[in-house]
C-alpha atoms as a PDB file:
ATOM      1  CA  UNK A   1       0.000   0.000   0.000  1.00  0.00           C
ATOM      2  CA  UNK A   2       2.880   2.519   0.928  1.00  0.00           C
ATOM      3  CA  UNK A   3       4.138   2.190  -2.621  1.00  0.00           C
ATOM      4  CA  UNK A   4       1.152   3.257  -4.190  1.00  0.00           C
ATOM      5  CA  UNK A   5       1.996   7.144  -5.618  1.00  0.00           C
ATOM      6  CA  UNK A   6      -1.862   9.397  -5.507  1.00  0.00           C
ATOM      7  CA  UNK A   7      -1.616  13.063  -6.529  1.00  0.00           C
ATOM      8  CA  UNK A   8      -5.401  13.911  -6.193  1.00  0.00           C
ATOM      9  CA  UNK A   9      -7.407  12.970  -3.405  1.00  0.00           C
ATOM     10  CA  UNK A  10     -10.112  11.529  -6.069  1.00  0.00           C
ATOM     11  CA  UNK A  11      -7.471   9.288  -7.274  1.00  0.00           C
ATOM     12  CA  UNK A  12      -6.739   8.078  -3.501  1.00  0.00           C
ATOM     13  CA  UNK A  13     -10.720   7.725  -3.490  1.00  0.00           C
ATOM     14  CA  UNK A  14     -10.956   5.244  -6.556  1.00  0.00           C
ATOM     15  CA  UNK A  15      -8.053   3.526  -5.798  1.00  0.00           C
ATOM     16  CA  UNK A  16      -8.566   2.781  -2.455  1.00  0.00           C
ATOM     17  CA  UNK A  17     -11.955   1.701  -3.086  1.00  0.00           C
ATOM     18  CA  UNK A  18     -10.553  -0.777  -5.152  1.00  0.00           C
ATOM     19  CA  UNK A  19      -7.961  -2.166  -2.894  1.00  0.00           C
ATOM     20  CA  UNK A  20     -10.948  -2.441   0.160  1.00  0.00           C
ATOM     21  CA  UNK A  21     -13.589  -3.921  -2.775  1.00  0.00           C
ATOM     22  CA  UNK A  22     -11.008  -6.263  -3.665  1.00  0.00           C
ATOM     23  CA  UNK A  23      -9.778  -7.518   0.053  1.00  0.00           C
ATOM     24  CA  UNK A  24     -13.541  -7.932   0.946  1.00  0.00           C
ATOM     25  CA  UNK A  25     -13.762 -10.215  -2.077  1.00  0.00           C
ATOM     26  CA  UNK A  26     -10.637 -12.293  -0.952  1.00  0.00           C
ATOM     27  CA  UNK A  27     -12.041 -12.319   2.763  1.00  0.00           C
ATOM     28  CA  UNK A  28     -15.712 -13.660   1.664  1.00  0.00           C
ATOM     29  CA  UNK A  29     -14.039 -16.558  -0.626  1.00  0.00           C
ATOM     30  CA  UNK A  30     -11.539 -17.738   2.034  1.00  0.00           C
ATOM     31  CA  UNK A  31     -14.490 -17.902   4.221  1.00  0.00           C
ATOM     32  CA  UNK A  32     -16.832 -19.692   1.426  1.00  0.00           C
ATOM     33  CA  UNK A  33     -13.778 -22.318   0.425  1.00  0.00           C
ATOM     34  CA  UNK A  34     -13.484 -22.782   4.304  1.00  0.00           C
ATOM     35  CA  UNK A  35     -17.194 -23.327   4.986  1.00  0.00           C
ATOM     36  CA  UNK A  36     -17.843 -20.638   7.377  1.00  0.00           C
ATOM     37  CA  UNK A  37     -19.936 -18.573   5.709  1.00  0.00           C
ATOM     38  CA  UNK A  38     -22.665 -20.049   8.477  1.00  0.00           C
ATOM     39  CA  UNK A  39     -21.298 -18.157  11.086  1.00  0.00           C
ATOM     40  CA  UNK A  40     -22.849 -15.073  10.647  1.00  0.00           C
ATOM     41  CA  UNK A  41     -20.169 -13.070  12.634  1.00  0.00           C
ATOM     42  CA  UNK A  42     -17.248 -13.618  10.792  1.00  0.00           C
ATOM     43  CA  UNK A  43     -19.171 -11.774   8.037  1.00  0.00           C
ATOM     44  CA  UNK A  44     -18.931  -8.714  10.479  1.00  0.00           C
ATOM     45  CA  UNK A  45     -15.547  -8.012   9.993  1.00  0.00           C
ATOM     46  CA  UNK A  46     -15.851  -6.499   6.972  1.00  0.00           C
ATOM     47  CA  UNK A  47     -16.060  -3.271   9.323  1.00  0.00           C
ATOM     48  CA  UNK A  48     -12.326  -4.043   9.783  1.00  0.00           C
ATOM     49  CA  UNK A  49     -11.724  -4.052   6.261  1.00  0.00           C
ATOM     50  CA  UNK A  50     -13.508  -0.378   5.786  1.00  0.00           C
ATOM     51  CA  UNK A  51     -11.938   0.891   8.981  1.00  0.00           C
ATOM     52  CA  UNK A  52      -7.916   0.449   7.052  1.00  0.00           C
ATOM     53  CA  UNK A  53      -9.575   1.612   4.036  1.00  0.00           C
ATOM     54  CA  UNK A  54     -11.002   4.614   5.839  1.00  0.00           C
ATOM     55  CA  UNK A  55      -7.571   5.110   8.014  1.00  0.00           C
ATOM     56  CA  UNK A  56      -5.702   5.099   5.290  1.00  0.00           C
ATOM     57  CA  UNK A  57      -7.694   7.551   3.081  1.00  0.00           C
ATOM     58  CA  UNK A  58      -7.351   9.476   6.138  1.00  0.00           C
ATOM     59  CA  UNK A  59      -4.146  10.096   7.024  1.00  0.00           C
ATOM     60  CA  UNK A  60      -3.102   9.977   3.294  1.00  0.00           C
ATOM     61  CA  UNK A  61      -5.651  12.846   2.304  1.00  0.00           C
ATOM     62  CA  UNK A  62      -3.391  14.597   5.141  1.00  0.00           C
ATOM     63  CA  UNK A  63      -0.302  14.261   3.074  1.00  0.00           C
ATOM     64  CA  UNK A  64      -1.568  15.349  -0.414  1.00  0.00           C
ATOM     65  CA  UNK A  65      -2.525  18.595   1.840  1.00  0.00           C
ATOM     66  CA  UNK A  66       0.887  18.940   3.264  1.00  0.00           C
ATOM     67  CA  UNK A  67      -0.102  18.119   6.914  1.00  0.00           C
ATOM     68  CA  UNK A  68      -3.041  20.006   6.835  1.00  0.00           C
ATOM     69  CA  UNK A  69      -6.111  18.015   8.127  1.00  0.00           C
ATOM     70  CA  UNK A  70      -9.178  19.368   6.802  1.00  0.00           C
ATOM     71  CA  UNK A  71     -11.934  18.297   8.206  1.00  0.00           C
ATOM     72  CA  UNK A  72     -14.748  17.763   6.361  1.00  0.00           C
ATOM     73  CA  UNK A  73     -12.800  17.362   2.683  1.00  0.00           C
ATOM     74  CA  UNK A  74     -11.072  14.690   4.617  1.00  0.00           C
ATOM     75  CA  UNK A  75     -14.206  13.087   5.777  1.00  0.00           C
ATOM     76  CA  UNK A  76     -15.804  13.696   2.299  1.00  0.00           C
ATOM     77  CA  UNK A  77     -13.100  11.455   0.715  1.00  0.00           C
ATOM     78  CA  UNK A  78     -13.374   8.917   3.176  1.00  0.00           C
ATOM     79  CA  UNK A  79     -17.323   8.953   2.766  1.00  0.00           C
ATOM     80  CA  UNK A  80     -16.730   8.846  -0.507  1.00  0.00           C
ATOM     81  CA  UNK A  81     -14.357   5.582  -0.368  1.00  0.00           C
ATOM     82  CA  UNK A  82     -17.015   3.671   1.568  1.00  0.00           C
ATOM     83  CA  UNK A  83     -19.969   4.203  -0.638  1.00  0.00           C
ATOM     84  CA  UNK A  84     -17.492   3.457  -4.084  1.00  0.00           C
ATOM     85  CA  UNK A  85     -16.546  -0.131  -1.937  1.00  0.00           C
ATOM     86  CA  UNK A  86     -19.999  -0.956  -0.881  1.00  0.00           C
ATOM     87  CA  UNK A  87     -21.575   0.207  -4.445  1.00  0.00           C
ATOM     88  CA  UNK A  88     -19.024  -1.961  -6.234  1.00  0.00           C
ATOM     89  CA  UNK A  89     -18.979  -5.152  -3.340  1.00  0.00           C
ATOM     90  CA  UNK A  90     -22.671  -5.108  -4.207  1.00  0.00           C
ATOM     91  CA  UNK A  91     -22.640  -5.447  -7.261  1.00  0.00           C
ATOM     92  CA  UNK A  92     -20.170  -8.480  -7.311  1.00  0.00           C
ATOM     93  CA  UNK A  93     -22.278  -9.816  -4.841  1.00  0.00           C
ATOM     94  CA  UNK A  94     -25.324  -9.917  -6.941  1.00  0.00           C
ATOM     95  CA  UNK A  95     -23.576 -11.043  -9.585  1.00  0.00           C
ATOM     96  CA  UNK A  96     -22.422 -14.068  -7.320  1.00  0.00           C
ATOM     97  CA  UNK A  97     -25.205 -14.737  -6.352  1.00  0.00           C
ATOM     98  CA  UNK A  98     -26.684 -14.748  -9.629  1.00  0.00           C
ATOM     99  CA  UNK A  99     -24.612 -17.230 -10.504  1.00  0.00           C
ATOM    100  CA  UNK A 100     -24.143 -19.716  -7.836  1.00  0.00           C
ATOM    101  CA  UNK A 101     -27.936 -20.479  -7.254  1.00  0.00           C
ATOM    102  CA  UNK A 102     -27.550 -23.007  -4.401  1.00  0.00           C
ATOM    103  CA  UNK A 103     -25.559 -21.317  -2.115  1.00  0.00           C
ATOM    104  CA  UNK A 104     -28.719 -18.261  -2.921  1.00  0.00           C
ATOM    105  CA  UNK A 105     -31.146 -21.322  -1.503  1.00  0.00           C
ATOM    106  CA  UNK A 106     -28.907 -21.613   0.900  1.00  0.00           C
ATOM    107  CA  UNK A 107     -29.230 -18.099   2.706  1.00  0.00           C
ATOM    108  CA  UNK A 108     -32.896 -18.381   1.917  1.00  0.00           C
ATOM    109  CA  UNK A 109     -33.150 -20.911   3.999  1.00  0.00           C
ATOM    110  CA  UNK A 110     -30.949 -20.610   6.996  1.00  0.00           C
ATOM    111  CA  UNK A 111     -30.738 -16.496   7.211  1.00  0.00           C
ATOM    112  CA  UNK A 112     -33.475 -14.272   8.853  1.00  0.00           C
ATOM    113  CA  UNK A 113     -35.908 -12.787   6.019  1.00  0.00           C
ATOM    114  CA  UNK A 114     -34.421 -14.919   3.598  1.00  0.00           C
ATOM    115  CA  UNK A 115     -38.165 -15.782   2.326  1.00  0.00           C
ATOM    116  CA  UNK A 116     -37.394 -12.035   0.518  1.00  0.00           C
ATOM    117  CA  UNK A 117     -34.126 -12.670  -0.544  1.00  0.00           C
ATOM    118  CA  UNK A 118     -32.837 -12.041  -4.010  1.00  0.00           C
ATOM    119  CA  UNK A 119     -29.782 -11.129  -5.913  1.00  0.00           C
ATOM    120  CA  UNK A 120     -30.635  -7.714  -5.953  1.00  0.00           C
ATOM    121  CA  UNK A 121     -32.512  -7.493  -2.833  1.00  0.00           C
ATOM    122  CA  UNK A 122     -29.215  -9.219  -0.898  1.00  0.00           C
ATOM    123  CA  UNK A 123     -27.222  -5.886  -2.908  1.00  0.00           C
ATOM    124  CA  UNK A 124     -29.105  -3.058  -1.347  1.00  0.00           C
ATOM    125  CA  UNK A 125     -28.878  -4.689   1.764  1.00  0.00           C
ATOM    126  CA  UNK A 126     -25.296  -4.587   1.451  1.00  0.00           C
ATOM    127  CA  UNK A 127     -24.853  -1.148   0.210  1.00  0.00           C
ATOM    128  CA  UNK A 128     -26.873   0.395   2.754  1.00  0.00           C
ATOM    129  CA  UNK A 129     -25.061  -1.408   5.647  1.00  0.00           C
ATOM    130  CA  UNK A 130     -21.539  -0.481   3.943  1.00  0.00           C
ATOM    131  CA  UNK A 131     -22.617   2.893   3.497  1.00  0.00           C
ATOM    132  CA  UNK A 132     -24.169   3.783   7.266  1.00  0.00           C
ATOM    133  CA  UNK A 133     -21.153   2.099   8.445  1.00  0.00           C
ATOM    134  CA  UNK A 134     -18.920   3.855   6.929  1.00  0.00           C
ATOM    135  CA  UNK A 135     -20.456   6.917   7.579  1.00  0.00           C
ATOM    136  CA  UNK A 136     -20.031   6.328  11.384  1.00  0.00           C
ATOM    137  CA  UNK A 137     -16.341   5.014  10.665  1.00  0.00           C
ATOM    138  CA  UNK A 138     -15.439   8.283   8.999  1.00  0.00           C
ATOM    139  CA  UNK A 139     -16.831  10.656  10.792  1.00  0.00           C
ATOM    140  CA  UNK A 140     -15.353   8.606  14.254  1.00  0.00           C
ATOM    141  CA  UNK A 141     -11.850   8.541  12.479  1.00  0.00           C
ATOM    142  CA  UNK A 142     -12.056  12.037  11.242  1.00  0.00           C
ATOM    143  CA  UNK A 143     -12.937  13.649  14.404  1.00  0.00           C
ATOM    144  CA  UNK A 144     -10.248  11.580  16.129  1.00  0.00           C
ATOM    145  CA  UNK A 145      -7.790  12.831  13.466  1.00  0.00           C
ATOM    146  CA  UNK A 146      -7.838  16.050  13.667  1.00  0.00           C
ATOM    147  CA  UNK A 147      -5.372  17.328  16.916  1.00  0.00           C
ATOM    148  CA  UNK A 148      -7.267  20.669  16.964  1.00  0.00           C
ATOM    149  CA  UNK A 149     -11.005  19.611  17.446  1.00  0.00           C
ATOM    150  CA  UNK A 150      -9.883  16.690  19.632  1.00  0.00           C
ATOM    151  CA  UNK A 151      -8.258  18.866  22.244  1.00  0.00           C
ATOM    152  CA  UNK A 152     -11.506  21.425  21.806  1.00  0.00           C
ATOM    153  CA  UNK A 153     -13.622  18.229  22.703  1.00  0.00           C
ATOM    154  CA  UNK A 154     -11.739  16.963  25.610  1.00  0.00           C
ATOM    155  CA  UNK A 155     -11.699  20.656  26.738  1.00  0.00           C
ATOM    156  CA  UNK A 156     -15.214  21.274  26.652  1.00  0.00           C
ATOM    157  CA  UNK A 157     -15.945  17.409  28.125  1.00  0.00           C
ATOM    158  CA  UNK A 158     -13.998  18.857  31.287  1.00  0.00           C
ATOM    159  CA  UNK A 159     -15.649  22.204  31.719  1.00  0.00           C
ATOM    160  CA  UNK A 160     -19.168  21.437  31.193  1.00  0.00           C
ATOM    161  CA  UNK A 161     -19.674  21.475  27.534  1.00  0.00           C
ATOM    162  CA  UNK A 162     -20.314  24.332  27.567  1.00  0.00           C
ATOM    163  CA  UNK A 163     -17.658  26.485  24.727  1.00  0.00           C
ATOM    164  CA  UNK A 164     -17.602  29.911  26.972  1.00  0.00           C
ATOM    165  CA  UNK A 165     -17.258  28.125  30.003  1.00  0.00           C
ATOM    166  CA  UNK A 166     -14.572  25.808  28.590  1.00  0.00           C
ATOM    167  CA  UNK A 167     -12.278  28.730  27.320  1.00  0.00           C
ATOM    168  CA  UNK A 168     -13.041  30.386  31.074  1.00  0.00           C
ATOM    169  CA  UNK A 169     -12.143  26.929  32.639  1.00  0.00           C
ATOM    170  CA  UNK A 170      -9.301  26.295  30.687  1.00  0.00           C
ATOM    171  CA  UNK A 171      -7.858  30.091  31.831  1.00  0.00           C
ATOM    172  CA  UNK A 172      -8.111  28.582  34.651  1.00  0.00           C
ATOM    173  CA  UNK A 173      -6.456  25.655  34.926  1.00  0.00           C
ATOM    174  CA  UNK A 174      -2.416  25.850  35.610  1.00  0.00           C
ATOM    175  CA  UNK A 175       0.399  25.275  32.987  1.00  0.00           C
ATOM    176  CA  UNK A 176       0.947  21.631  33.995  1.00  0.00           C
ATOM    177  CA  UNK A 177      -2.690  20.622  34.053  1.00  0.00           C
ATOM    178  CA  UNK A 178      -2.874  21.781  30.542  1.00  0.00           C
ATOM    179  CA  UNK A 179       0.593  20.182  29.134  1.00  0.00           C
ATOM    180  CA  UNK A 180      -0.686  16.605  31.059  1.00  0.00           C
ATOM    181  CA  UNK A 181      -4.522  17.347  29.376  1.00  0.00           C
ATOM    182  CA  UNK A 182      -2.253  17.915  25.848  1.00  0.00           C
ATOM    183  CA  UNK A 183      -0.489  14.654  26.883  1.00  0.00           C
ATOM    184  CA  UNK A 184      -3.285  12.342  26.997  1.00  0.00           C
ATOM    185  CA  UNK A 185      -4.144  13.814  23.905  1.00  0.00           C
ATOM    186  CA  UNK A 186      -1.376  13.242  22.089  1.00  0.00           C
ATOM    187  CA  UNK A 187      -1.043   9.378  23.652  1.00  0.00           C
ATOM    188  CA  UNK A 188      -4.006   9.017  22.036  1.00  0.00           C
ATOM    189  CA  UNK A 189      -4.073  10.732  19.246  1.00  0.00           C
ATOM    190  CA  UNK A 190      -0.618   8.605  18.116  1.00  0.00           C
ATOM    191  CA  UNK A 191      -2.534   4.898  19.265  1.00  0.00           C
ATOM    192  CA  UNK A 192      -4.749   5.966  16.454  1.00  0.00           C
ATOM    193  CA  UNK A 193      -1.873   6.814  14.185  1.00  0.00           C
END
């Protein structure tokens, strides 16, 4: 992934959505040739498949902008990578199950509401849970990854939410309090890192 060169942030968009489309492929046939597509939960971590994709879109949308985190292009672009992968994992979905009828019986059978189950039905299903997903996962990430509102958040969580008593508070507090406050801060900003 590091070797990958992306001038524009739409080309770190398509190209990431590729890379994410194509490891959620991989993931579902490993668990298909291993037979544990019945177990329903290994199927949930897809979300840990977005949540790279979205990291990565992240903190390289950061680099194309010379360090500058902007918040809600940033979060645009990693929006933007999540619907591309779920639009596009949908669609080889459908065509999947198109194709391998049996295994379609199969989670019409054993899965709940699989009495309405079709190709296309199984597709929106799977867009709109990549999509609200990955909604959630970039606007967590985003907010995480950007130093400025996470220290304004932890600031106003301490002083009682409320922004004018938060800047009053935090006049307040002595030099040290606010270097340890910056501390945590930083600790966690660079476990998300």
């Amino acid at each position: 992934l590091m070797a990958i060169k992306m001038r524009t942030p739409f080309e770190l968009v398509m190209k990431m959505s590729y890379i994410t489309t194509a490891a959620l492929v991989v993931y579902a046939l490993v668990i298909k040739l291993f037979g544990l597509f019945p177990i329903s939960e290994l199927r949930l971590l897809n979300v840990v498949f977005v949540f790279f994709g979205v990291r990565y879109v992240l903190r390289k949308h950061r680099e194309l902008n010379n360090g500058n985190f902007r918040f809600f292009h940033a979060m645009g672009a990693a929006f933007a990578m999540t619907v591309l992968t779920a639009i596009m994992y949908s669609s080889l979905v459908m065509l999947y199950l198109m194709i391998d009828h049996p295994f379609l019986v199969f989670l019409q059978e054993n899965e709940p509401f699989g009495a309405y189950l079709t190709p296309g039905m199984a597709a929106i299903v799977i867009v709109v849970e990549g999509v609200s997903s990955g909604a959630v996962i970039a606007y967590s990430l985003s907010m995480l990854m950007d130093k400025k509102n996470l220290i304004e958040f932890f600031n106003q969580i301490k002083c009682n939410n409320d922004e004018d008593t938060a800047n009053a508070c935090c006049e307040q507090h002595s030099i040290s309090q606010l270097d340890i406050d910056h501390l945590v801060v930083e600790m966690f900003y660079k476990l998300i890192q």
